[in-house]
PDB file of N, CA and C in Angstrom:
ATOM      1  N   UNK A   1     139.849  79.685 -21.672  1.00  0.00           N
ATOM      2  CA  UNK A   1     139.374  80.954 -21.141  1.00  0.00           C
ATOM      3  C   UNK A   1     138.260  81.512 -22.019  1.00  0.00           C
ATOM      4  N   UNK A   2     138.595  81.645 -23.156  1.00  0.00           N
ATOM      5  CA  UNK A   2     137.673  82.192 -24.617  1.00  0.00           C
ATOM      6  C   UNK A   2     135.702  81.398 -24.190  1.00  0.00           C
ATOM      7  N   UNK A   3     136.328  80.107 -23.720  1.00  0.00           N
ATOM      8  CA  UNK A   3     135.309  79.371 -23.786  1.00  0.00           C
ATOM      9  C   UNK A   3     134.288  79.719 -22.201  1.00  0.00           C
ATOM     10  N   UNK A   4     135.353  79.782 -21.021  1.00  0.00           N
ATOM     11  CA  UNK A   4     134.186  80.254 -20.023  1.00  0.00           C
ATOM     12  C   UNK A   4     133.751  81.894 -20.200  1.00  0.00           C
ATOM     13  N   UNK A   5     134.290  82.836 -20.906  1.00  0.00           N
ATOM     14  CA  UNK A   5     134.091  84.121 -21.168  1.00  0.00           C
ATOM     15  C   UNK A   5     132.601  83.961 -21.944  1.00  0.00           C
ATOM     16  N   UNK A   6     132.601  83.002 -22.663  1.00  0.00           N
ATOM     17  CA  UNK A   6     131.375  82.488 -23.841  1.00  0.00           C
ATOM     18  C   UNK A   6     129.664  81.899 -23.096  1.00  0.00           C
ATOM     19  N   UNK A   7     130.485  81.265 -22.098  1.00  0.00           N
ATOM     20  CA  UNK A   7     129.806  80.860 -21.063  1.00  0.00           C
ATOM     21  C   UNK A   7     129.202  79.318 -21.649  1.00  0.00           C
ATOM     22  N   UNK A   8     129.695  78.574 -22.320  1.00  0.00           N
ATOM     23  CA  UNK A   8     129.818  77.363 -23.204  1.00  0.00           C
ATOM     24  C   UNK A   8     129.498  76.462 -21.546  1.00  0.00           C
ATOM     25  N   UNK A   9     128.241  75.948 -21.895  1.00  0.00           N
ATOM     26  CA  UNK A   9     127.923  74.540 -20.865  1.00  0.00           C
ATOM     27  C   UNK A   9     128.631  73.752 -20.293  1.00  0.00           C
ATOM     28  N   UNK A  10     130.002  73.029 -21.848  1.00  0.00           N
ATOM     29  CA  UNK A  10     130.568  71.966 -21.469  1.00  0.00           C
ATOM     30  C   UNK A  10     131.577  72.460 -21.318  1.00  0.00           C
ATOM     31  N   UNK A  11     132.317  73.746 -20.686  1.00  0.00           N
ATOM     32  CA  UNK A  11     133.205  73.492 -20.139  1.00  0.00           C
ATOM     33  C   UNK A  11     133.394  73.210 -18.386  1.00  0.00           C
ATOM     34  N   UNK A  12     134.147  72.688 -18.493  1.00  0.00           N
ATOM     35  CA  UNK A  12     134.961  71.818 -17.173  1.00  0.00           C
ATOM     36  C   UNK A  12     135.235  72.597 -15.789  1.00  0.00           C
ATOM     37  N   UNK A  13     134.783  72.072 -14.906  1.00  0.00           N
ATOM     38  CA  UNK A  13     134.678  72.687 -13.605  1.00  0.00           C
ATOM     39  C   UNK A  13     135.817  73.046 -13.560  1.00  0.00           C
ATOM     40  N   UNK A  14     137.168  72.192 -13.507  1.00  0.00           N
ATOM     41  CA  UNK A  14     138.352  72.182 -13.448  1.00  0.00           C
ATOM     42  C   UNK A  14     139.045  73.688 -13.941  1.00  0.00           C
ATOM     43  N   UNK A  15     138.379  73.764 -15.297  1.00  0.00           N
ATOM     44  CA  UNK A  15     139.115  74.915 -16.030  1.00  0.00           C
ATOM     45  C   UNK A  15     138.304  76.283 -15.157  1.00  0.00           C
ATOM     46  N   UNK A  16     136.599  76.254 -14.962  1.00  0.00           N
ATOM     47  CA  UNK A  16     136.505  77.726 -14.193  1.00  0.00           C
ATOM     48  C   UNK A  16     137.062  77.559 -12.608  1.00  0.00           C
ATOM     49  N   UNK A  17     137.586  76.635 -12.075  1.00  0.00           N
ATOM     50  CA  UNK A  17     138.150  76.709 -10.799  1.00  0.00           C
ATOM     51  C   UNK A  17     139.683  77.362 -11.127  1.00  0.00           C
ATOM     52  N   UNK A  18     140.730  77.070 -12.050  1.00  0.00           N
ATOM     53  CA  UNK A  18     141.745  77.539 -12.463  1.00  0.00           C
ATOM     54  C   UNK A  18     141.767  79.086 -12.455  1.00  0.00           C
ATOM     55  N   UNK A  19     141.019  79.557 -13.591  1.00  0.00           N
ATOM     56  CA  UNK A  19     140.455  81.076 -13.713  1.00  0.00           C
ATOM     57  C   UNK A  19     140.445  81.621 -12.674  1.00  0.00           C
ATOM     58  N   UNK A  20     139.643  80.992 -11.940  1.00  0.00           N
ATOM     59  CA  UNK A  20     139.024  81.535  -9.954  1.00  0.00           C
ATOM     60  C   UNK A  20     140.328  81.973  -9.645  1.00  0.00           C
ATOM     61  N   UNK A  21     141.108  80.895  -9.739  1.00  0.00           N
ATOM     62  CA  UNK A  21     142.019  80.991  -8.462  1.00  0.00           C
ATOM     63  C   UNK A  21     143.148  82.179  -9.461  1.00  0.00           C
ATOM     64  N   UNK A  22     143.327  81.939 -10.831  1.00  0.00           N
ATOM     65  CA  UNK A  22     144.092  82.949 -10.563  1.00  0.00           C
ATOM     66  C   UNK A  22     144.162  84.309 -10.827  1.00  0.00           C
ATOM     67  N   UNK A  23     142.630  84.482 -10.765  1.00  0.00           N
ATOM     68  CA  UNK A  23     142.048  85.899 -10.306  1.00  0.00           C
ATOM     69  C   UNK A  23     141.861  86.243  -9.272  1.00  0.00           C
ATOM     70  N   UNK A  24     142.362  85.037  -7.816  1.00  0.00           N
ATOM     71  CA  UNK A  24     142.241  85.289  -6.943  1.00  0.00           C
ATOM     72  C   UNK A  24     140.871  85.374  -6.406  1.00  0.00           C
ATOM     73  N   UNK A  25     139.525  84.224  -7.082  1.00  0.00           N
ATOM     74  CA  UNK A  25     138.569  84.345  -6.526  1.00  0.00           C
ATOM     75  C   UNK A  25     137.850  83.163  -5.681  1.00  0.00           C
ATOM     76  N   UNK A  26     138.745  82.582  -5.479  1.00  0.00           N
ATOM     77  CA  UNK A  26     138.408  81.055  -5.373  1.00  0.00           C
ATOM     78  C   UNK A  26     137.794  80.745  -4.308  1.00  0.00           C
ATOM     79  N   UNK A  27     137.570  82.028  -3.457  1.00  0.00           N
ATOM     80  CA  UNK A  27     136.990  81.614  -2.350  1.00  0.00           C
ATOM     81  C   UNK A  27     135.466  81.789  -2.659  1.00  0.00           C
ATOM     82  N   UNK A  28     134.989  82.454  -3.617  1.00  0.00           N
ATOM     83  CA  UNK A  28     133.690  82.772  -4.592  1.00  0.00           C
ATOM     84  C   UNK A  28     132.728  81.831  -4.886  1.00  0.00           C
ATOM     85  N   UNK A  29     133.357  80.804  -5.343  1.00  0.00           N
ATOM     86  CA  UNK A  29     133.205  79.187  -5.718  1.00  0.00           C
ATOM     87  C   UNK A  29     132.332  78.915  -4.840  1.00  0.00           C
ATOM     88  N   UNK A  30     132.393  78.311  -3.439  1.00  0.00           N
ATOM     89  CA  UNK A  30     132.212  77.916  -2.432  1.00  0.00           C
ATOM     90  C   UNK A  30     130.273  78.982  -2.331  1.00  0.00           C
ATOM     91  N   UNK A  31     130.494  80.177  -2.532  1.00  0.00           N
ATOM     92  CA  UNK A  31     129.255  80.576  -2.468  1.00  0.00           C
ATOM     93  C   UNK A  31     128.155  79.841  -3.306  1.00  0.00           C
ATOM     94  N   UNK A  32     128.563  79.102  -4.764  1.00  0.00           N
ATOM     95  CA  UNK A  32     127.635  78.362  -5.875  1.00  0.00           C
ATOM     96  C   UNK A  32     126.935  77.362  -4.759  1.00  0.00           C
ATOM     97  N   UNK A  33     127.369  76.505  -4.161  1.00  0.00           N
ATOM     98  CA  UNK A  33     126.596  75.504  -3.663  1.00  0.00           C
ATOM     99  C   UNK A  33     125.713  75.978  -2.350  1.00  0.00           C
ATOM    100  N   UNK A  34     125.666  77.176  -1.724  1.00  0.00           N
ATOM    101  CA  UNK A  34     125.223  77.602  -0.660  1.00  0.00           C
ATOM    102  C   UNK A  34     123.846  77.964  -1.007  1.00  0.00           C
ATOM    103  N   UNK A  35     122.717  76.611   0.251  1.00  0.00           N
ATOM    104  CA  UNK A  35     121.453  76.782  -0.313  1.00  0.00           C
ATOM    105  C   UNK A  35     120.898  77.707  -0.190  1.00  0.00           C
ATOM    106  N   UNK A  36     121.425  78.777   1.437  1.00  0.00           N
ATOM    107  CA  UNK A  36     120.806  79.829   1.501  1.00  0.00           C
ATOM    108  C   UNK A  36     120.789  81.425   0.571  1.00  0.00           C
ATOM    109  N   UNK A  37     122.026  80.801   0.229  1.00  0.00           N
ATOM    110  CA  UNK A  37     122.150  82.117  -1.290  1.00  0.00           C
ATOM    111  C   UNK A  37     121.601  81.820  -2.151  1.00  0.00           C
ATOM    112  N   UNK A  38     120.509  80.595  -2.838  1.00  0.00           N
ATOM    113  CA  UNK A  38     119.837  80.059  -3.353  1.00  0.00           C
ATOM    114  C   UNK A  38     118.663  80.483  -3.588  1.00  0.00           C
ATOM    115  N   UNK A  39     118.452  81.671  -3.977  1.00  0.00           N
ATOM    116  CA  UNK A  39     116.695  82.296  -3.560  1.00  0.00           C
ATOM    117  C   UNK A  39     115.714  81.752  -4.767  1.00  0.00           C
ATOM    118  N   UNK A  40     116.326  81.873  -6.149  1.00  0.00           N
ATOM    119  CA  UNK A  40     115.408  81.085  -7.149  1.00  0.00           C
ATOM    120  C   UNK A  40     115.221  79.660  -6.263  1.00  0.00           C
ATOM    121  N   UNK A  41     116.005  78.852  -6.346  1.00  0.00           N
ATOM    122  CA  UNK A  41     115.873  77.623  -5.911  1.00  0.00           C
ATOM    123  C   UNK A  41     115.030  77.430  -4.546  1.00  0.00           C
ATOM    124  N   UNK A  42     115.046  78.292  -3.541  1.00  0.00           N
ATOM    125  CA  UNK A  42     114.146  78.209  -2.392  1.00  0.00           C
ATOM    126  C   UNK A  42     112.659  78.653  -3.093  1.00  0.00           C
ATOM    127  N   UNK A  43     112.675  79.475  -4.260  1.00  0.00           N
ATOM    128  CA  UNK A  43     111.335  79.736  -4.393  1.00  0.00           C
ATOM    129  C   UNK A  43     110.583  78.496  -5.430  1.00  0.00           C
ATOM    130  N   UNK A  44     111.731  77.852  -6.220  1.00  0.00           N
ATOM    131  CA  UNK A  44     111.004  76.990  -6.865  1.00  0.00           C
ATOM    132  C   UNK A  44     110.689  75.613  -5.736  1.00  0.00           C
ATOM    133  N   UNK A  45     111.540  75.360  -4.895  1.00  0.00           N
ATOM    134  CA  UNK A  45     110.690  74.199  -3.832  1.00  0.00           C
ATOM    135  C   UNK A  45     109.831  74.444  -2.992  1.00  0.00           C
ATOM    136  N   UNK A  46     109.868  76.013  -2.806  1.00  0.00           N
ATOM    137  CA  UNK A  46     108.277  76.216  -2.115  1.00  0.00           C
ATOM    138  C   UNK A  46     106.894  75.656  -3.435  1.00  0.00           C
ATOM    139  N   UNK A  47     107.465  76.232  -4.357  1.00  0.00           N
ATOM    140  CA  UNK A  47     105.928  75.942  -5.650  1.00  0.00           C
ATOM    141  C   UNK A  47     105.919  74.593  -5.769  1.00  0.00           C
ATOM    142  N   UNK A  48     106.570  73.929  -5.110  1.00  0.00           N
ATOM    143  CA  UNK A  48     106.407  72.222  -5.330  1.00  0.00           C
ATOM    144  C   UNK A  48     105.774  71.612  -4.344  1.00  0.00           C
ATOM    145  N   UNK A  49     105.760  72.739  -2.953  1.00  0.00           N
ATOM    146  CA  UNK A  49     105.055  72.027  -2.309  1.00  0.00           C
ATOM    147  C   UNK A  49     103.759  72.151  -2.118  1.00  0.00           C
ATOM    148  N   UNK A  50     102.950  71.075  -1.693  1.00  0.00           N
ATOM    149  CA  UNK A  50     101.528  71.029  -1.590  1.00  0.00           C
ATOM    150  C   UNK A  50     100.638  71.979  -0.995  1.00  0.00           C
ATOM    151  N   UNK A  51      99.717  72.820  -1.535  1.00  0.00           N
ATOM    152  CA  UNK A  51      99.558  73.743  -1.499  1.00  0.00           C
ATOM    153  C   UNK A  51      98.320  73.817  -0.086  1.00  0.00           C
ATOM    154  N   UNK A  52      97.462  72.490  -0.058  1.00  0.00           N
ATOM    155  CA  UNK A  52      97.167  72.090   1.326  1.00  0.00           C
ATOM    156  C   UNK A  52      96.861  70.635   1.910  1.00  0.00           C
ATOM    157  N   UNK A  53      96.309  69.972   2.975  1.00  0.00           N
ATOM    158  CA  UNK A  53      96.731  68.802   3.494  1.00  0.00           C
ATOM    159  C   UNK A  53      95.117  68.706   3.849  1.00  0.00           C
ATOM    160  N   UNK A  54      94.931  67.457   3.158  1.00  0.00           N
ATOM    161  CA  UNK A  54      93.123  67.314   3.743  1.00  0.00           C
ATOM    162  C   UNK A  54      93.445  66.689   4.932  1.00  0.00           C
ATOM    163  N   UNK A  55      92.443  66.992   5.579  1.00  0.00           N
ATOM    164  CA  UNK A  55      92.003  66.344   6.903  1.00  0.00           C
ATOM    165  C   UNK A  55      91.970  64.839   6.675  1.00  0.00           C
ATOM    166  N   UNK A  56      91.787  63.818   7.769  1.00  0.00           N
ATOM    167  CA  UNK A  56      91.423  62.275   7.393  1.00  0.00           C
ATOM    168  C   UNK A  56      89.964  62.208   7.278  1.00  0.00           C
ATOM    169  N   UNK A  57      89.639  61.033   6.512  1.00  0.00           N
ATOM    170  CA  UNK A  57      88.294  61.208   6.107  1.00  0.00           C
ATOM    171  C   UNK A  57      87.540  61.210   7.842  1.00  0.00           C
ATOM    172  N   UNK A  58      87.673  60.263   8.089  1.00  0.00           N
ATOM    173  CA  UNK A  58      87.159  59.694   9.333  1.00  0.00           C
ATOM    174  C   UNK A  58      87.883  60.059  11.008  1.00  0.00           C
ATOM    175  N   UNK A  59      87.038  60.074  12.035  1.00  0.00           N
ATOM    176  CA  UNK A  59      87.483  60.428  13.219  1.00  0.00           C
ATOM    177  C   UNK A  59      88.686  59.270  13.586  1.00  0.00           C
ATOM    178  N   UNK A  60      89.540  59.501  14.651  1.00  0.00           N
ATOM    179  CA  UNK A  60      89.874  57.814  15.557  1.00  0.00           C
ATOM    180  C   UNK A  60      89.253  57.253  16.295  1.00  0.00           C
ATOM    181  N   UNK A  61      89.364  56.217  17.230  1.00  0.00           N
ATOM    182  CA  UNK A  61      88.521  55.708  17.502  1.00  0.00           C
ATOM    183  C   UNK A  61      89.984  55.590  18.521  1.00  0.00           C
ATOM    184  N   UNK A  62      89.458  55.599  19.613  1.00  0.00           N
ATOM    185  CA  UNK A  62      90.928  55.587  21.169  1.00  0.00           C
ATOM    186  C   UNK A  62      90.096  55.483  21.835  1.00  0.00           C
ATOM    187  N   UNK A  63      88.856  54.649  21.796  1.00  0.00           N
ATOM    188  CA  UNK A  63      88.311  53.650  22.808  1.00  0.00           C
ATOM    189  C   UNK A  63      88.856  52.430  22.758  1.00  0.00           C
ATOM    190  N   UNK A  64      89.640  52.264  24.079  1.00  0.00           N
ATOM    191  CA  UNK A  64      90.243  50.738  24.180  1.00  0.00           C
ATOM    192  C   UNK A  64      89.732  50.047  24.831  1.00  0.00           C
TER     193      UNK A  64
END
């Protein structure tokens, strides 16, 4: 407990799922992986994406 209060990296999913539940929050959990509650994370894969798309150099050619 001492240790997720600390907020220590290596502790174990196992042990803050325990805590959850018997604080009665366990349904809480389930919000961590939800991409849409994710707003840092939606804003850092927008900055990854390409900011624009060149045209092709050249026309087609759809004379057959």
């Amino acid at each position: 407990m001492i240790r997720i209060e600390k907020g220590v990296p290596s502790t174990e999913v196992g042990s803050v799922l325990r805590v959850l539940w018997a604080l009665g929050l366990e349904g809480s959990f389930a919000l961590v992986a939800e991409a849409e509650a994710d707003t840092v994370g939606q804003t850092l894969d927008r900055a990854r994406l390409p900011k624009r798309v060149r045209p092709g150099k050249g026309l087609l050619d759809d004379n057959f």
